[in-house]
C-alpha atoms as a PDB file:
ATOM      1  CA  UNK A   1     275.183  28.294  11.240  1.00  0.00           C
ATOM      2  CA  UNK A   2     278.649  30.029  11.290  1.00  0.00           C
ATOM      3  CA  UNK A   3     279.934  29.309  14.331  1.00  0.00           C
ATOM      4  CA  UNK A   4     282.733  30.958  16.114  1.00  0.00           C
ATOM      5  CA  UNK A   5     284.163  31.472  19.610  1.00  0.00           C
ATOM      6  CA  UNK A   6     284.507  34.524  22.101  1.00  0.00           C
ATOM      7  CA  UNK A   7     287.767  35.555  22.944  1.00  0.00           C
ATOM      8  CA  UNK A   8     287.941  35.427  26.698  1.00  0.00           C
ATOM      9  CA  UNK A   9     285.123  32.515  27.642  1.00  0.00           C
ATOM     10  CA  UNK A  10     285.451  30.662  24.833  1.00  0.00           C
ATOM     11  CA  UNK A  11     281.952  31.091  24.667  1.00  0.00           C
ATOM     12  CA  UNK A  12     280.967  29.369  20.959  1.00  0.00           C
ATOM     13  CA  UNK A  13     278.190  31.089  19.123  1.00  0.00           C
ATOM     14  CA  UNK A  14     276.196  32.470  16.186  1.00  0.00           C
ATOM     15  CA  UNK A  15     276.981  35.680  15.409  1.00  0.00           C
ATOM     16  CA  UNK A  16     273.062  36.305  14.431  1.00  0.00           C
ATOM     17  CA  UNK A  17     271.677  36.130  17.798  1.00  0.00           C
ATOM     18  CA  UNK A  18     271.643  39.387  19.121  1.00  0.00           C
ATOM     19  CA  UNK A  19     272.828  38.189  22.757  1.00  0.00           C
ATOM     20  CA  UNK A  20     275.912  36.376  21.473  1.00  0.00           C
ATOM     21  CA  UNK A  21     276.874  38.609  19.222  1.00  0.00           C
ATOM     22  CA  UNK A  22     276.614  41.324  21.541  1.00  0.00           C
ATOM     23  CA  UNK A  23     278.888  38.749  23.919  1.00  0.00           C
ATOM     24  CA  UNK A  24     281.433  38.909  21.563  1.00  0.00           C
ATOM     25  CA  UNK A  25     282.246  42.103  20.186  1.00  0.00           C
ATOM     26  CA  UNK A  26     282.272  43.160  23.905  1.00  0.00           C
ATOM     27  CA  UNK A  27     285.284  40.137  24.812  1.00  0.00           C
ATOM     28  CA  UNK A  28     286.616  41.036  21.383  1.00  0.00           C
ATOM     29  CA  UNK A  29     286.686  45.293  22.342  1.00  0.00           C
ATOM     30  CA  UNK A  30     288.109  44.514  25.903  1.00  0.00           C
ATOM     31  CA  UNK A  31     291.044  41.592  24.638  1.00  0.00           C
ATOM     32  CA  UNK A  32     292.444  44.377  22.211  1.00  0.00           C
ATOM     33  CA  UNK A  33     291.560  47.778  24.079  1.00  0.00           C
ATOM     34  CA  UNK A  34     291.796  46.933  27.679  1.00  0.00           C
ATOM     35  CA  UNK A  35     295.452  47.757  29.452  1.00  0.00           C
ATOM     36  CA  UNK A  36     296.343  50.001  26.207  1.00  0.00           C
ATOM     37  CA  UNK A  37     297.529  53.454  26.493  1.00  0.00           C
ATOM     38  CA  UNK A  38     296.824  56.198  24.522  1.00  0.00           C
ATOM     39  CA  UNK A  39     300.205  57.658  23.480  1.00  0.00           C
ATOM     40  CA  UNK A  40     299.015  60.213  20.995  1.00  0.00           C
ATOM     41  CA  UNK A  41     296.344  61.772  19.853  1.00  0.00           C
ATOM     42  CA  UNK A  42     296.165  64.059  16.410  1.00  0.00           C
ATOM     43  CA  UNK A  43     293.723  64.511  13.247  1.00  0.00           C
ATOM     44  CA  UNK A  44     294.523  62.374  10.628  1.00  0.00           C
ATOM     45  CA  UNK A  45     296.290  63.978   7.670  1.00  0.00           C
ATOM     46  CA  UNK A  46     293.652  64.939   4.936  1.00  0.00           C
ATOM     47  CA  UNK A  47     296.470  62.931   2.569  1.00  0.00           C
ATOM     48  CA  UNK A  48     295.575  59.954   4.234  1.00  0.00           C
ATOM     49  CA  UNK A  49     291.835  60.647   4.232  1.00  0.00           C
ATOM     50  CA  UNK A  50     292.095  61.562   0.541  1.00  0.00           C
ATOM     51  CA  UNK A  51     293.763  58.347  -0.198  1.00  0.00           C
ATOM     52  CA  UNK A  52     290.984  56.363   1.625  1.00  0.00           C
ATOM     53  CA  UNK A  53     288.301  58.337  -0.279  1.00  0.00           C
ATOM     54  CA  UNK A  54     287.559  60.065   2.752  1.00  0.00           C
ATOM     55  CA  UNK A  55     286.085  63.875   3.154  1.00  0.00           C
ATOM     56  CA  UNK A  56     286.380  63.926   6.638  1.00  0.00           C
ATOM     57  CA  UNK A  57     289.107  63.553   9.093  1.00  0.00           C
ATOM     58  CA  UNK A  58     288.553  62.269  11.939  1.00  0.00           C
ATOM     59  CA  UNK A  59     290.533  62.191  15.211  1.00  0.00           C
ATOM     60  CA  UNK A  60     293.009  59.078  15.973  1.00  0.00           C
ATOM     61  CA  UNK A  61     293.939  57.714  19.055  1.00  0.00           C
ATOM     62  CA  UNK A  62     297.765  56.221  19.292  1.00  0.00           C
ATOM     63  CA  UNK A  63     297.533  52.976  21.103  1.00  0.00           C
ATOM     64  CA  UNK A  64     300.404  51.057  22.507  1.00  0.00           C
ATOM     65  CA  UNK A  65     299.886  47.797  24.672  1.00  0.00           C
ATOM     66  CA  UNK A  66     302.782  45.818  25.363  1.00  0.00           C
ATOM     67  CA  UNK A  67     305.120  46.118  22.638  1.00  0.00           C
ATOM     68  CA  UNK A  68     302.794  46.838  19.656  1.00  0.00           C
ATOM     69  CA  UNK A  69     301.290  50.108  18.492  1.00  0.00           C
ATOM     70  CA  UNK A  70     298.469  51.149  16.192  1.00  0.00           C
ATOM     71  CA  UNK A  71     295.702  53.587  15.728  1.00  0.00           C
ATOM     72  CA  UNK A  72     292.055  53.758  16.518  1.00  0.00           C
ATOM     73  CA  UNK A  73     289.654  56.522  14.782  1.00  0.00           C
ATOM     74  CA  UNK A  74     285.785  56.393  14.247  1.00  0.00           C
ATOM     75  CA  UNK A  75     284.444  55.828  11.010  1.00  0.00           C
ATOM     76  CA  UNK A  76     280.743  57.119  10.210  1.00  0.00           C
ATOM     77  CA  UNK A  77     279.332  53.429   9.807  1.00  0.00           C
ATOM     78  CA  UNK A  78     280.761  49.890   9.720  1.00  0.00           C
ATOM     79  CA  UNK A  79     282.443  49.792   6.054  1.00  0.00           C
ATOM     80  CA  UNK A  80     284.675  52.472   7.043  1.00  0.00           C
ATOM     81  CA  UNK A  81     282.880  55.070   4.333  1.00  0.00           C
ATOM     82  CA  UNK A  82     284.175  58.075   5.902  1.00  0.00           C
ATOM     83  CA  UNK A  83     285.596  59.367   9.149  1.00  0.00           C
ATOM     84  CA  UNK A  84     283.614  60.071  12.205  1.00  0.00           C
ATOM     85  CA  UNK A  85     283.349  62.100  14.949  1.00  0.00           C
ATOM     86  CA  UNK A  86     284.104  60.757  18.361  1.00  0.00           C
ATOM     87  CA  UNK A  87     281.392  61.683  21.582  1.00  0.00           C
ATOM     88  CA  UNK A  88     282.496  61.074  24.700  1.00  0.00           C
ATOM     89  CA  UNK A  89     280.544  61.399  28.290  1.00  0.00           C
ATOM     90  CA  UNK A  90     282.232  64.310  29.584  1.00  0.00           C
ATOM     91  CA  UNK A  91     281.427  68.231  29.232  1.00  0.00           C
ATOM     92  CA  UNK A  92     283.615  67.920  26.674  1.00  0.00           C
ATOM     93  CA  UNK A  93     281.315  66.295  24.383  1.00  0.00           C
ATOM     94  CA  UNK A  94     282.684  65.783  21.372  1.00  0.00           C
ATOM     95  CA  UNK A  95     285.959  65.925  18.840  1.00  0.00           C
ATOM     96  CA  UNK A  96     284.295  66.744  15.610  1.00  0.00           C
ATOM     97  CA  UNK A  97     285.757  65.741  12.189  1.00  0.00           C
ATOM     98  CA  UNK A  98     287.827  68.397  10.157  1.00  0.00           C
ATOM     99  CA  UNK A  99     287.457  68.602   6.177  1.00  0.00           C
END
């Protein structure tokens, strides 16, 4: 067992049961994503996505929270093996990727 610890309980846990796991990815989303402020918002460059072995470029999010900045985009799966579009719950629906 590889055991590690939530962010905000200090909840300790295996990352292979679903519950836990669930538990922390959801403490570790809100410690880095909670009281930021988005502070731009543009398509990354298709030089950067070409450098990353990318064919799509998706949109990035500019996040500052306290005195640190850095950027948030989706990627079409976990490994980061191409840029993703990003849905959201509005009419708006979605900001597609751009090749």
């Amino acid at each position: 067992m590889n055991e590690v610890e939530t962010v905000i309980t200090k909840t300790k846990g295996d990352l292979t049961n679903d519950e836990f796991c669930r538990q922390y990815w959801n403490e570790k989303g809100k410690d880095i994503l909670l009281g930021a402020q988005i502070v731009n918002v543009e398509y990354m460059p298709k030089k950067v996505t070409e450098e990353m072995g990318w064919y799509e470029q998706p949109v990035c999010l500019l996040l500052k929270k306290g005195n640190k900045t850095f950027w948030v985009y989706p990627s079409k799966d976990d490994e980061g093996n191409d840029g993703g579009a990003l849905f959201m719950s509005n009419k708006e629906g979605v900001m597609p990727t751009l090749r």
